[in-house]
Every structure is written in structure tokens, then in C-alpha cells.
N, C-alpha and C. Protein backbone atom coordinates (compact mmCIF):
# COMPACT_ATOMS: atom_id res chain seq x y z
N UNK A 1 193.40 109.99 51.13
CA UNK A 1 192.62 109.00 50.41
C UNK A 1 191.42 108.58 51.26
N UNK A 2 191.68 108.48 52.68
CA UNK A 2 190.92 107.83 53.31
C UNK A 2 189.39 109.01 53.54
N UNK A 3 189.71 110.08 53.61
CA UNK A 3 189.03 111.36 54.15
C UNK A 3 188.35 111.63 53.11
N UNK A 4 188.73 111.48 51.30
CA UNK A 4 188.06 110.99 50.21
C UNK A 4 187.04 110.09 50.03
N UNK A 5 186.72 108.87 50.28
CA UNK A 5 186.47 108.04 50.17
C UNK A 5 184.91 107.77 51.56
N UNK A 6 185.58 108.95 52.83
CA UNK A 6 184.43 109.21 53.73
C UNK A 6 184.79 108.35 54.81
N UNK A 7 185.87 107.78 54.92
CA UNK A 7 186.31 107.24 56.16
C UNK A 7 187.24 108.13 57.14
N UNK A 8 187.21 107.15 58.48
CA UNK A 8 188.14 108.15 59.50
C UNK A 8 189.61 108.04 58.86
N UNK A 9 190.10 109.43 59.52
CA UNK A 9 191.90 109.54 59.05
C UNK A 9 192.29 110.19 60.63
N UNK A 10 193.29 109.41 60.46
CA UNK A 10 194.44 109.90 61.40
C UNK A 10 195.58 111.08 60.93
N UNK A 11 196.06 111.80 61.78
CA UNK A 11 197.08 112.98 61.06
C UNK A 11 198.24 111.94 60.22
N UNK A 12 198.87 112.19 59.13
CA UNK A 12 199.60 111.33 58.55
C UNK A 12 201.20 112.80 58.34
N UNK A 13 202.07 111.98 58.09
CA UNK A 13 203.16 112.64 57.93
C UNK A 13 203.04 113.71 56.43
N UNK A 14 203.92 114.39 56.17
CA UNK A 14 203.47 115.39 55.30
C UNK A 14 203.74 114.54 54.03
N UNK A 15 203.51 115.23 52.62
CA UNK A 15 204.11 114.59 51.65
C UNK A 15 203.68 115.67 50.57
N UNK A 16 204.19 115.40 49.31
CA UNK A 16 204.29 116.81 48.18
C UNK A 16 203.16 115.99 46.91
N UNK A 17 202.96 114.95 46.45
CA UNK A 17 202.38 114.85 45.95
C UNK A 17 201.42 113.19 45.77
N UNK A 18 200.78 112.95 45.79
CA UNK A 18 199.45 112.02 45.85
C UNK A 18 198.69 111.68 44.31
N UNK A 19 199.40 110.31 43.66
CA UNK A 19 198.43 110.50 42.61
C UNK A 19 197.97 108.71 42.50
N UNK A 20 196.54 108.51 41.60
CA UNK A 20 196.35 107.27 41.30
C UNK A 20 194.87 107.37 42.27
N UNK A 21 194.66 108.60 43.06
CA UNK A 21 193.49 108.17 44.44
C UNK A 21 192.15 108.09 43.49
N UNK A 22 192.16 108.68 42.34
CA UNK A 22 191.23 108.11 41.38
C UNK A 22 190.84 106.94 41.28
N UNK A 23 191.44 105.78 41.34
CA UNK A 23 191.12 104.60 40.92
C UNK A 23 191.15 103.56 42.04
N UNK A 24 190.92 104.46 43.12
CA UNK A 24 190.43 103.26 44.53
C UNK A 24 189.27 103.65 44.48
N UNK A 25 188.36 102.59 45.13
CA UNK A 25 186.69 102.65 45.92
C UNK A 25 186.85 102.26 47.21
N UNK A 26 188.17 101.99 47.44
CA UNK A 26 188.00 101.45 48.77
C UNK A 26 189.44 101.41 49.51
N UNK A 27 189.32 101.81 50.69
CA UNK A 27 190.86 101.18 51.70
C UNK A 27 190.39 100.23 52.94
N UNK A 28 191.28 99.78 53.19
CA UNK A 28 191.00 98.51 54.24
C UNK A 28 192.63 98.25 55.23
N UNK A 29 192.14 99.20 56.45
CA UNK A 29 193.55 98.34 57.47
C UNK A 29 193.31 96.92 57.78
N UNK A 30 194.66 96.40 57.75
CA UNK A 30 194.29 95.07 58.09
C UNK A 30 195.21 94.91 59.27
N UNK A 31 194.69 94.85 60.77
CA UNK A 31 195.81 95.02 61.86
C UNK A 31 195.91 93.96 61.90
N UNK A 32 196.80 93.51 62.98
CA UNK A 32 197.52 93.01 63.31
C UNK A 32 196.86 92.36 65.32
N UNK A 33 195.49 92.75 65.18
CA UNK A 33 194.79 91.96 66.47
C UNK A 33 194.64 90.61 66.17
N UNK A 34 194.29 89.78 67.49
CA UNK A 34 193.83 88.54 67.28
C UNK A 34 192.60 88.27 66.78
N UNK A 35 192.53 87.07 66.08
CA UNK A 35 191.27 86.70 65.17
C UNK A 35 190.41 86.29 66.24
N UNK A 36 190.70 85.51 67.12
CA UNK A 36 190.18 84.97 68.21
C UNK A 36 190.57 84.83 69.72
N UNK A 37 190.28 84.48 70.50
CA UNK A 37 190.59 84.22 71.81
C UNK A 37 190.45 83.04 72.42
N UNK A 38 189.61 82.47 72.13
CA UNK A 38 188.99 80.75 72.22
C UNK A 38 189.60 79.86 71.36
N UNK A 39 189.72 78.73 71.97
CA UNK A 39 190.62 77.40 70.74
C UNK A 39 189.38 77.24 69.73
N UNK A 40 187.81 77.39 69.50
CA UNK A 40 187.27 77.20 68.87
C UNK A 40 187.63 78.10 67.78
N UNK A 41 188.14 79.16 67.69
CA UNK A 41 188.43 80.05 66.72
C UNK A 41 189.51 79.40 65.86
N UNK A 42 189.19 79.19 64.73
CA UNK A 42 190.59 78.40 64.04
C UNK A 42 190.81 79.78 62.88
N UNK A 43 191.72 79.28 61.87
CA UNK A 43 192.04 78.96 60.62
C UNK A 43 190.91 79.04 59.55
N UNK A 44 190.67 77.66 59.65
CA UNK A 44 189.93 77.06 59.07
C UNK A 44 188.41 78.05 59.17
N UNK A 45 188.07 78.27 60.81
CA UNK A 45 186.59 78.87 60.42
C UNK A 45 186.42 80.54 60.83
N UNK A 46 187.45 80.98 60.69
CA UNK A 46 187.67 82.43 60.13
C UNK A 46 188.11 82.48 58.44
N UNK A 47 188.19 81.93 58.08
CA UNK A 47 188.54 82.19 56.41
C UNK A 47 187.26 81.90 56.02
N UNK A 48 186.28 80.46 56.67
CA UNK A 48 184.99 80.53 55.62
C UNK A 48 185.21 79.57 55.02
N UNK A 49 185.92 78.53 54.84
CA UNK A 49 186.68 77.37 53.98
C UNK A 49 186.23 76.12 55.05
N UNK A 50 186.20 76.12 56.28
CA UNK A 50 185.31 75.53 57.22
C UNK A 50 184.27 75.04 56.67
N UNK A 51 183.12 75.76 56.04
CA UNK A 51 181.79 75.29 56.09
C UNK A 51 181.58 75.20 54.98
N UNK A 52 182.20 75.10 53.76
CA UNK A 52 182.76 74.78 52.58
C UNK A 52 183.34 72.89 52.83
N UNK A 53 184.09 72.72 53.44
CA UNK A 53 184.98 71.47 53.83
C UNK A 53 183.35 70.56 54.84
N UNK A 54 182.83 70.95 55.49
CA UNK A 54 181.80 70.23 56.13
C UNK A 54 180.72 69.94 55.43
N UNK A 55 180.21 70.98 54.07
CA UNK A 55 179.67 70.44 53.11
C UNK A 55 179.97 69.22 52.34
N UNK A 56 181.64 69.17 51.66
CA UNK A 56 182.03 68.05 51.60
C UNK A 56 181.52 66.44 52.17
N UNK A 57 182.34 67.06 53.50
CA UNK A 57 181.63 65.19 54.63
C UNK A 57 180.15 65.09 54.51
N UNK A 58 179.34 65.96 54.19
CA UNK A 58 178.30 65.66 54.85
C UNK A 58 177.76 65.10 53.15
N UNK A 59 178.66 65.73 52.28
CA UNK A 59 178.06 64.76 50.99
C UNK A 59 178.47 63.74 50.92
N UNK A 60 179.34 63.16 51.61
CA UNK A 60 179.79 61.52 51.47
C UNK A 60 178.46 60.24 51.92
N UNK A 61 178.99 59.22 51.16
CA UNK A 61 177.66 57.90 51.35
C UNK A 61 178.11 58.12 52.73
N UNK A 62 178.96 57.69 53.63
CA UNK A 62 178.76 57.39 54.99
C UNK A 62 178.20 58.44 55.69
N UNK A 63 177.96 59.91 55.39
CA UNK A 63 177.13 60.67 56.04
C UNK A 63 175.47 60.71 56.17
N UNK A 64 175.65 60.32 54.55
CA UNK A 64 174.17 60.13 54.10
C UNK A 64 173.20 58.82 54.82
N UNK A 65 174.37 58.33 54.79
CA UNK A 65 173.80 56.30 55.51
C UNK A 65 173.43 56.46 56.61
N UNK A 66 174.06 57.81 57.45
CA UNK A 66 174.12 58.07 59.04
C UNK A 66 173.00 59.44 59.36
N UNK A 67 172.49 59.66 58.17
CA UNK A 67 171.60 60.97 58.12
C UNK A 67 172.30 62.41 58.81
N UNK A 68 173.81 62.34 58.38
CA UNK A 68 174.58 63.60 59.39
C UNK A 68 174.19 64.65 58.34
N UNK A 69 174.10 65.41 58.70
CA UNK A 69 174.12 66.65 57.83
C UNK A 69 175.53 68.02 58.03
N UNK A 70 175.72 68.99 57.45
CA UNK A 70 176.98 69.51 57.62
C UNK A 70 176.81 70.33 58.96
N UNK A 71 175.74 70.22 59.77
CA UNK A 71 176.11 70.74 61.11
C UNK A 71 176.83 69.51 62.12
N UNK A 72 176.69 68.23 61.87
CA UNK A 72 177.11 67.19 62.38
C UNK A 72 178.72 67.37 62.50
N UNK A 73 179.25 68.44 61.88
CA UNK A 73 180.98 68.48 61.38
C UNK A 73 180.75 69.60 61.38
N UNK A 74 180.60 70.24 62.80
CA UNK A 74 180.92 71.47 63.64
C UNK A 74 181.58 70.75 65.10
N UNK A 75 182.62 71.45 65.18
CA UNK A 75 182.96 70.96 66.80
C UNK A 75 182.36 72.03 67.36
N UNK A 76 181.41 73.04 67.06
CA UNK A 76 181.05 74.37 67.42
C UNK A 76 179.28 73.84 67.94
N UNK A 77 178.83 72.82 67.14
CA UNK A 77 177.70 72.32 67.24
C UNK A 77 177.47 71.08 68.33
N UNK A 78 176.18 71.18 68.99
CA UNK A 78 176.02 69.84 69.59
C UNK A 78 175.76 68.77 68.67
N UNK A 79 175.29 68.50 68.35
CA UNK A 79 175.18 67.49 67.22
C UNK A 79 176.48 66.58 66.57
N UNK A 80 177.41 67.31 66.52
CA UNK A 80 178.79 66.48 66.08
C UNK A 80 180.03 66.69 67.24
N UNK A 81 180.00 67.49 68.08
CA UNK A 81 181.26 67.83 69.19
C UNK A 81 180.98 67.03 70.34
N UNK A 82 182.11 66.62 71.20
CA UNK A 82 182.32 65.75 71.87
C UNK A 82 181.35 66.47 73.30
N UNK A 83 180.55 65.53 73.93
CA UNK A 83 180.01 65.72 74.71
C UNK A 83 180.46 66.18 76.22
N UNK A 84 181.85 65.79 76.07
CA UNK A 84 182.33 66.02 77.39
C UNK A 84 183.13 67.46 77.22
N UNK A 85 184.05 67.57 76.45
CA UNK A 85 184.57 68.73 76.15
C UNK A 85 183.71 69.74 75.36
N UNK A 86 183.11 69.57 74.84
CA UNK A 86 181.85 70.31 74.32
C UNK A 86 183.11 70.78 73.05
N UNK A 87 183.45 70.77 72.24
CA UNK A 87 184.34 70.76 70.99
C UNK A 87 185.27 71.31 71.06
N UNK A 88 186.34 71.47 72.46
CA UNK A 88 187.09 71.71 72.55
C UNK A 88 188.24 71.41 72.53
N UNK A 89 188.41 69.80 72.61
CA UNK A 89 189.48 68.98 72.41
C UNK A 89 190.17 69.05 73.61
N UNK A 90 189.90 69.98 74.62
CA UNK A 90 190.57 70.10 75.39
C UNK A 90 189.98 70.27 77.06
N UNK A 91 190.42 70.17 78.47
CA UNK A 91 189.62 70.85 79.52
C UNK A 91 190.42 71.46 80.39
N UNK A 92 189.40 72.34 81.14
CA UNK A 92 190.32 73.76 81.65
C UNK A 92 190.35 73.45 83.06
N UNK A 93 191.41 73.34 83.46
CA UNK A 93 191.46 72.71 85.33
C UNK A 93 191.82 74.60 85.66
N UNK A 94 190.70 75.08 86.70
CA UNK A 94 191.26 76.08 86.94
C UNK A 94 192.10 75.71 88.52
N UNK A 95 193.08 76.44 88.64
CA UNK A 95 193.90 76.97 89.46
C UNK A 95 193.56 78.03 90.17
N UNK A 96 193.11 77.65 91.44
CA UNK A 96 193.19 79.11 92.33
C UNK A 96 194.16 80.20 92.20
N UNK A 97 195.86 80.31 92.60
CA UNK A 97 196.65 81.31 92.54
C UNK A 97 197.35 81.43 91.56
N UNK A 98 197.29 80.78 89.88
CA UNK A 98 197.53 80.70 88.95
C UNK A 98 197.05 80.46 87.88
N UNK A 99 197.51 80.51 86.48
CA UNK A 99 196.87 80.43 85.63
C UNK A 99 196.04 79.41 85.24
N UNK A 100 195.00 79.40 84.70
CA UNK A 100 194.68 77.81 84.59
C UNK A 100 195.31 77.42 83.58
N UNK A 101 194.87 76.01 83.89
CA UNK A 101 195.85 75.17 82.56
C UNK A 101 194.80 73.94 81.88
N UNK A 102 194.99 73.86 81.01
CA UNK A 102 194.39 72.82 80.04
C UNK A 102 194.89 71.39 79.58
N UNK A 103 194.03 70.72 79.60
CA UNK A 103 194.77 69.16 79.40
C UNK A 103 193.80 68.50 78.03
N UNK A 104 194.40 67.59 77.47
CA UNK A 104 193.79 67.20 76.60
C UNK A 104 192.26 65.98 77.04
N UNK A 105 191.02 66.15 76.04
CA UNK A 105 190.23 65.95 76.96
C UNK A 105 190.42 64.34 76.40
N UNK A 106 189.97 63.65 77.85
CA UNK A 106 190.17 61.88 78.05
C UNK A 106 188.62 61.45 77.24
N UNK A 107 188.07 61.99 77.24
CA UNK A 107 186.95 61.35 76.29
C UNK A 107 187.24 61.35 74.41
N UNK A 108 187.93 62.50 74.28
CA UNK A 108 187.38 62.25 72.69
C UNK A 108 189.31 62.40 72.04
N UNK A 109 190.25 62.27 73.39
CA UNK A 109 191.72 62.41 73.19
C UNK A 109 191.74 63.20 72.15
N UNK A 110 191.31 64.73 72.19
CA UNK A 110 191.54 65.56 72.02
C UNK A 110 191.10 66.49 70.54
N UNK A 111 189.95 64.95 69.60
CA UNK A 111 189.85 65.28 68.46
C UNK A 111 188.28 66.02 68.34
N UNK A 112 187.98 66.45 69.66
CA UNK A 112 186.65 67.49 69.38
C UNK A 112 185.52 67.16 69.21
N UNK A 113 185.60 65.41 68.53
CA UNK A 113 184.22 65.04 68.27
C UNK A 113 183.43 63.69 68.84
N UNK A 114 182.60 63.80 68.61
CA UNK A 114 181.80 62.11 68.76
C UNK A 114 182.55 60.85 68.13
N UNK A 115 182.13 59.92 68.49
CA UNK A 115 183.14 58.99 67.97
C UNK A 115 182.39 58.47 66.69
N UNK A 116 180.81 58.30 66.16
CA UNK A 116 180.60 58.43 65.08
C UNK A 116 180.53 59.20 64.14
N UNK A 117 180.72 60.51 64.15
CA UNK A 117 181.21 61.27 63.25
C UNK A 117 183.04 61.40 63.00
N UNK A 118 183.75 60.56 63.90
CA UNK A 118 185.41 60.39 62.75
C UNK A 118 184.80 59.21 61.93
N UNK A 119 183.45 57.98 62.39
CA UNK A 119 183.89 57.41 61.28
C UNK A 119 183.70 57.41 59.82
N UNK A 120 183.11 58.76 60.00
CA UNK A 120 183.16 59.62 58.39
C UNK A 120 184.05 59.73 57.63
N UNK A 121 184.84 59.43 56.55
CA UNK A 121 186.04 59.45 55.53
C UNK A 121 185.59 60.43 54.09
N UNK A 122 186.41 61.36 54.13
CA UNK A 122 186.32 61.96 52.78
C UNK A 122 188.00 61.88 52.66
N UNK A 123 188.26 60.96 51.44
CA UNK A 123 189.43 60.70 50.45
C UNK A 123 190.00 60.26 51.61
N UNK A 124 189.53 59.18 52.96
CA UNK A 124 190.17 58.65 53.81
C UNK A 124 190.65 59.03 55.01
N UNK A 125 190.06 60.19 54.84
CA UNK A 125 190.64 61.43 55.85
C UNK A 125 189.26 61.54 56.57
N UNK A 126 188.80 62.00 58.10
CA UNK A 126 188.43 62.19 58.86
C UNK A 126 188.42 63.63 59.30
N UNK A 127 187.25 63.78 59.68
CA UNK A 127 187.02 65.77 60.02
C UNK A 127 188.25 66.06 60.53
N UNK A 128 188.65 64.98 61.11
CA UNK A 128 189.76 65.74 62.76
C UNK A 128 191.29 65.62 61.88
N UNK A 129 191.33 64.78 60.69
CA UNK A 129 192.25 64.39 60.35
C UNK A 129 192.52 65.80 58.86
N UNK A 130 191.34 66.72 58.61
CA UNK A 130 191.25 68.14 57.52
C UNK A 130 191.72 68.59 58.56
N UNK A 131 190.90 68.72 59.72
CA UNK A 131 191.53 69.80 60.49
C UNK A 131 193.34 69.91 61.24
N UNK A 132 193.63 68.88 61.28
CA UNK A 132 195.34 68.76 61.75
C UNK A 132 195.85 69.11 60.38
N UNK A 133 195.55 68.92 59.60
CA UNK A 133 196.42 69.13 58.52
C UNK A 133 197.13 71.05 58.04
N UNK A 134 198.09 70.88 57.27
CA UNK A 134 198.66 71.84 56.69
C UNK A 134 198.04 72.33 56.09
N UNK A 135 198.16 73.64 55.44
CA UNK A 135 196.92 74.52 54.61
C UNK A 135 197.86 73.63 53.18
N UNK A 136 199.07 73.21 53.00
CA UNK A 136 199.84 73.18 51.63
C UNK A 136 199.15 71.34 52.10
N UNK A 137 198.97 70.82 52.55
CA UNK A 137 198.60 69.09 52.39
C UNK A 137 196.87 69.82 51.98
N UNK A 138 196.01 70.54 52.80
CA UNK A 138 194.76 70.55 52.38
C UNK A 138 194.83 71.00 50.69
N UNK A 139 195.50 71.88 50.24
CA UNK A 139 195.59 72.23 48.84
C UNK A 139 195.20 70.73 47.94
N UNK A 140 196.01 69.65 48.44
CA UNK A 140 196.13 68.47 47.53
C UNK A 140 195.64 67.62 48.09
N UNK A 141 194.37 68.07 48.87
CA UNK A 141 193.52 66.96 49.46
C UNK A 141 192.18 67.81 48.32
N UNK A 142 191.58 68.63 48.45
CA UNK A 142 190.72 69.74 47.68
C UNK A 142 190.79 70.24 46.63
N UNK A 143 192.14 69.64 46.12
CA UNK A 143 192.40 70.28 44.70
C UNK A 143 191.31 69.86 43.79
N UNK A 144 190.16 69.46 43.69
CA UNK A 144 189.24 69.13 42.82
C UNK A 144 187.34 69.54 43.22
N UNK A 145 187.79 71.16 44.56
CA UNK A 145 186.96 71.37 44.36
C UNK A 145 187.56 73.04 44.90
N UNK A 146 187.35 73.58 43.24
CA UNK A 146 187.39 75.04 42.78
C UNK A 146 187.35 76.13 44.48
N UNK A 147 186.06 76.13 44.98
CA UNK A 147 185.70 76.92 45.88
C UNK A 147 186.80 76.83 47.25
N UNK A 148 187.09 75.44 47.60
CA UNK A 148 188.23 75.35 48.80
C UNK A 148 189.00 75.42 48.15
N UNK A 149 189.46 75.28 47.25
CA UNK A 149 190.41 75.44 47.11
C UNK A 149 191.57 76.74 46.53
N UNK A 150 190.30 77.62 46.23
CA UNK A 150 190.71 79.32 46.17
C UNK A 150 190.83 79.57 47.15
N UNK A 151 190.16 79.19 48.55
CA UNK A 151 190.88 79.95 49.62
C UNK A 151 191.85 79.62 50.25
N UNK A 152 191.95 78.06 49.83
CA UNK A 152 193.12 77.45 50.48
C UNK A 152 194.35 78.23 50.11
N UNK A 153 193.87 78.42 48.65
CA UNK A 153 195.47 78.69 47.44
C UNK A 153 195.72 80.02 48.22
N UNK A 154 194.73 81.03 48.45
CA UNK A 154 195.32 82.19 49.07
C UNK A 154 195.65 82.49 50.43
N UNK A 155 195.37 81.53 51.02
CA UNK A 155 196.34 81.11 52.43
C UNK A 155 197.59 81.00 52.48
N UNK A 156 198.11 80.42 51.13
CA UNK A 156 199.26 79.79 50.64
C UNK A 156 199.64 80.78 50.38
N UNK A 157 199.03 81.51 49.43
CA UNK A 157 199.70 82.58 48.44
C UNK A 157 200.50 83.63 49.72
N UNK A 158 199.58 84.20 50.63
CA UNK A 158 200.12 85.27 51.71
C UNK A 158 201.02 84.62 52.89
N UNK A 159 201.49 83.50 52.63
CA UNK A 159 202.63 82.65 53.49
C UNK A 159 202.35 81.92 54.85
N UNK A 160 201.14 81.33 54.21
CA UNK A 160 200.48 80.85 55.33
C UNK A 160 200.36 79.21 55.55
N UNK A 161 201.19 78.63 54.27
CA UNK A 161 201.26 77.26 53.97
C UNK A 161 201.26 76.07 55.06
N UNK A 162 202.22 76.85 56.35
CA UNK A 162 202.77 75.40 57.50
C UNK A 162 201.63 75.90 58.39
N UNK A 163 200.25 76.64 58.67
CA UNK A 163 199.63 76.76 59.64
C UNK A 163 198.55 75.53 59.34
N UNK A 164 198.29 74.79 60.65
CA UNK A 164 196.67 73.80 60.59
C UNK A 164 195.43 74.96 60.69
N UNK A 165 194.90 74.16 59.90
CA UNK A 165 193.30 74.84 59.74
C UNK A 165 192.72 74.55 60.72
N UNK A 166 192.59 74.11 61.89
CA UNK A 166 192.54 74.06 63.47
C UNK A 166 193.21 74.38 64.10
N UNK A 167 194.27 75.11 63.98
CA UNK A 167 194.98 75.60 65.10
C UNK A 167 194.50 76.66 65.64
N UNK A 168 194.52 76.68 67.12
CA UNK A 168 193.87 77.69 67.74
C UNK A 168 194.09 78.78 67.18
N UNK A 169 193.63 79.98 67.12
CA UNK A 169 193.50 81.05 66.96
C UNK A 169 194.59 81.74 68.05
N UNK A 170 194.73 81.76 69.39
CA UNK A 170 194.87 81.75 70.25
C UNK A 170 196.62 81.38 69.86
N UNK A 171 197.05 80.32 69.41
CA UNK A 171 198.38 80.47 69.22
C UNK A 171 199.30 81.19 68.15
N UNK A 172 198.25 81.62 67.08
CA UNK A 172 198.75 82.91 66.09
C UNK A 172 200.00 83.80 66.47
N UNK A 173 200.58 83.77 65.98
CA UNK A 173 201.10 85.42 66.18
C UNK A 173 200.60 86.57 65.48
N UNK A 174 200.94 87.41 65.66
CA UNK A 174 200.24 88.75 65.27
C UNK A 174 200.39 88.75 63.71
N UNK A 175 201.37 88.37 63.10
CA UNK A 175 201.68 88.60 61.88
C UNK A 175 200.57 87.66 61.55
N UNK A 176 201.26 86.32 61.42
CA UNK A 176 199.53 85.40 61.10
C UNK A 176 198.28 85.90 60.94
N UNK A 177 197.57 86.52 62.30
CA UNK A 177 196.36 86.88 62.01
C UNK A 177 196.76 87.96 60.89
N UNK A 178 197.08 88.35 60.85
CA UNK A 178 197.25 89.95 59.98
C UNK A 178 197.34 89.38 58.61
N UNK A 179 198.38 88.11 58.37
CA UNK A 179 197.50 87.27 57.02
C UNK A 179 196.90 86.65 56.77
N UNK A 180 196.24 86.03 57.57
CA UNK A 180 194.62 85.42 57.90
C UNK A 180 193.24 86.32 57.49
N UNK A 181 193.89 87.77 58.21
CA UNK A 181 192.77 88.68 57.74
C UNK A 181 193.09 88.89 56.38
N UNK A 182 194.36 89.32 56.12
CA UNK A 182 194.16 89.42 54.41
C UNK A 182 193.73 88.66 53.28
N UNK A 183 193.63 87.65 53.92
CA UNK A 183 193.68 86.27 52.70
C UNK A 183 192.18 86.26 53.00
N UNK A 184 191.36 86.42 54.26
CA UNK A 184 190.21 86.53 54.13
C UNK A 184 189.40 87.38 53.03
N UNK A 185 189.88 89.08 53.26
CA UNK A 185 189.31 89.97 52.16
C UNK A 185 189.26 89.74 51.09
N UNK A 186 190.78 88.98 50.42
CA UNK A 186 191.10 88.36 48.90
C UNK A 186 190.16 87.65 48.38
N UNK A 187 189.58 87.08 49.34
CA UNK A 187 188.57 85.84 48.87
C UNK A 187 187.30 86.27 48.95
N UNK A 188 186.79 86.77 50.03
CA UNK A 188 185.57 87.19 50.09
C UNK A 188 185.31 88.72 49.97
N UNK A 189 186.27 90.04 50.01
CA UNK A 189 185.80 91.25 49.89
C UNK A 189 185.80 91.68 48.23
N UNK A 190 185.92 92.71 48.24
CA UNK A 190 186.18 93.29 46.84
C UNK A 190 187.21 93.69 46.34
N UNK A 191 188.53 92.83 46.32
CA UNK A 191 189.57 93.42 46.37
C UNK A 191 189.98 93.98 45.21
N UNK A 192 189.37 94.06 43.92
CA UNK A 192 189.46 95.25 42.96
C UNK A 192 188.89 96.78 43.24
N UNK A 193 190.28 97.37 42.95
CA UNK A 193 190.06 99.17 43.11
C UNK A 193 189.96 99.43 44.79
N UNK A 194 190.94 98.15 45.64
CA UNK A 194 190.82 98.44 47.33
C UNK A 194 192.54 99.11 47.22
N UNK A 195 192.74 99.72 48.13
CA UNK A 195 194.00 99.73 48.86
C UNK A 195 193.76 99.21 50.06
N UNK A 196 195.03 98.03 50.51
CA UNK A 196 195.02 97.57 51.43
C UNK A 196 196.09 97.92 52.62
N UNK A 197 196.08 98.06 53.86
CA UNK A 197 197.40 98.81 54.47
C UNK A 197 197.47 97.84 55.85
């Protein structure tokens, strides 16, 4: 199928007959690597549902009153991430003959941002307070806006319900990313007429 279609193939085991390769345009491995390596890598802003959700805050009166705009609700951005940890929530004490280790950072206790951008509220909730949350609590925080909430639903759908949309990347397991990436394609590739493997 794959050698069809004009992509690389690997030798595959034998087999007697192959039918249906008519009606793909497309295959897609979806491994099983990490999405990220950095705690900035979430959930949340590998799916794309991130900057979807910061549109949100940044349409609220208290954003508008404060002139934030949706880069203000990046912990990735200067403009809204904590100055000391730089949006990490966290800081890295290195260790000479060991690993380093990380502590939660004493300026912003660990929530990534400036202290006037938590006092932003969408439905009462706070950037830092979308991002701790469950992908199955964000469902019924967003349920009334179509776009997050298709990707949320297919987070859900591929068994991804108890992960935070901030959780590092970094603490995934392999399976996770591997439905992280899928739930990504669902939403944003072409997943009519794909085989997925």
C-alpha cells in the first residue's frame, strides 16, 4: 500500500491476498516517540486546542479592560509567563555528579504566569486553572464552543480523558503520545480515505 501511494516501505511479512488499497489516499504511522522533551510541551499545545482556549481569555471583559491579547496566555511568551521561571513553573538546580533536579518556582508557585494575567477568569477559571484540569472537566468547561471542543471530544474519544492539558509532555508514556498524535491527525489531518498504523 505504502510503495502505491509513493511512500517508503519496509520488507513486510508475506501474505496471499490485499484488497480495499483502492480506496486509501493516504497512510500515516503514528509511533510511539515523545511529543516533547521540555515541560513547555504540553497536551494542550500539541493538539492545537491551546491557542483556541487563549483566544477565549483574551475575549473576556477583564482581558479587554487590561488590553491582554491571546499572546498574554502563552507561558511560552514574554508577555504573559512568569518572569523568573520564564513559563516554566518550575527551576532547574543543576547538580554537578548527578542529575539535575527541579523545584517548583517561588515566584509564580509554580503556575507559569504573571500575577496579572491569573486575574483573568473565563467561567471562573483562570489560564493556570484550564491548564490543571482534566481533558473530561475541560469537555464541560468548553462545551459551548464547537471548535475546543472537537478536539477536546477526541482526546476523550482515543482514551485520553484523565490526562491535564499541561502536563508535561515529558511525563507521557509512550502509549499517550501515540494517542496524542492520533487524536491530533483526527482533528486536523485528513482522516478520510487515510490508513492509520
Amino acid at each position: 500500500v505504502a510503495s502505491r501511494l509513493g511512500q517508503k516501505i519496509q520488507e513486510c511479512l508475506p501474505y496471499d491476498e490485499l484488497t480495499g488499497i483502492e480506496n486509501l489516499k493516504d497512510i500515516v504511522l503514528v509511533s510511539q516517540k515523545p511529543i516533547g522533551r521540555t515541560p513547555k510541551s504540553t497536551p494542550a499545545t500539541y493538539s492545537g486546542v491551546f491557542d483556541l482556549i487563549r483566544e477565549e481569555f483574551a475575549a473576556t471583559k477583564e482581558a479587554k479592560t487590561h488590553k491582554f491579547g491571546k499572546e498574554h496566555f502563552s507561558f511560552n511568551g514574554k508577555k504573559g509567563q512568569c518572569e523568573v521561571c520564564n513559563g516554566l513553573g518550575q527551576l532547574k538546580i543543576p547538580m554537578s555528579f548527578m542529575d539535575d533536579i527541579w523545584i517548583p518556582c517561588h515566584h509564580c508557585n509554580g503556575k507559569r504566569y504573571r500575577e496579572e494575567i491569573l486575574e483573568v477568569h473565563y467561567k471562573e477559571k483562570t489560564i493556570y486553572d484550564v491548564l490543571n484540569m482534566e481533558v473530561r472537566e475541560a469537555l464541560e468547561l468548553f462545551r459551548d464552543n464547537p471548535k475546543i471542543h472537537h478536539i477536546l471530544d477526541t482526546l476523550n474519544d482515543v482514551g485520553l480523558s484523565y490526562i491535564k492539558l499541561g502536563q508535561s509532555a515529558t511525563t507521557l508514556s509512550g502509549g499517550e503520545a501515540q494517542r496524542l498524535k492520533l487524536a491530533k491527525e483526527l482533528t486536523t489531518g485528513n482522516a478520510k480515505d487515510t490508513l492509520y498504523i
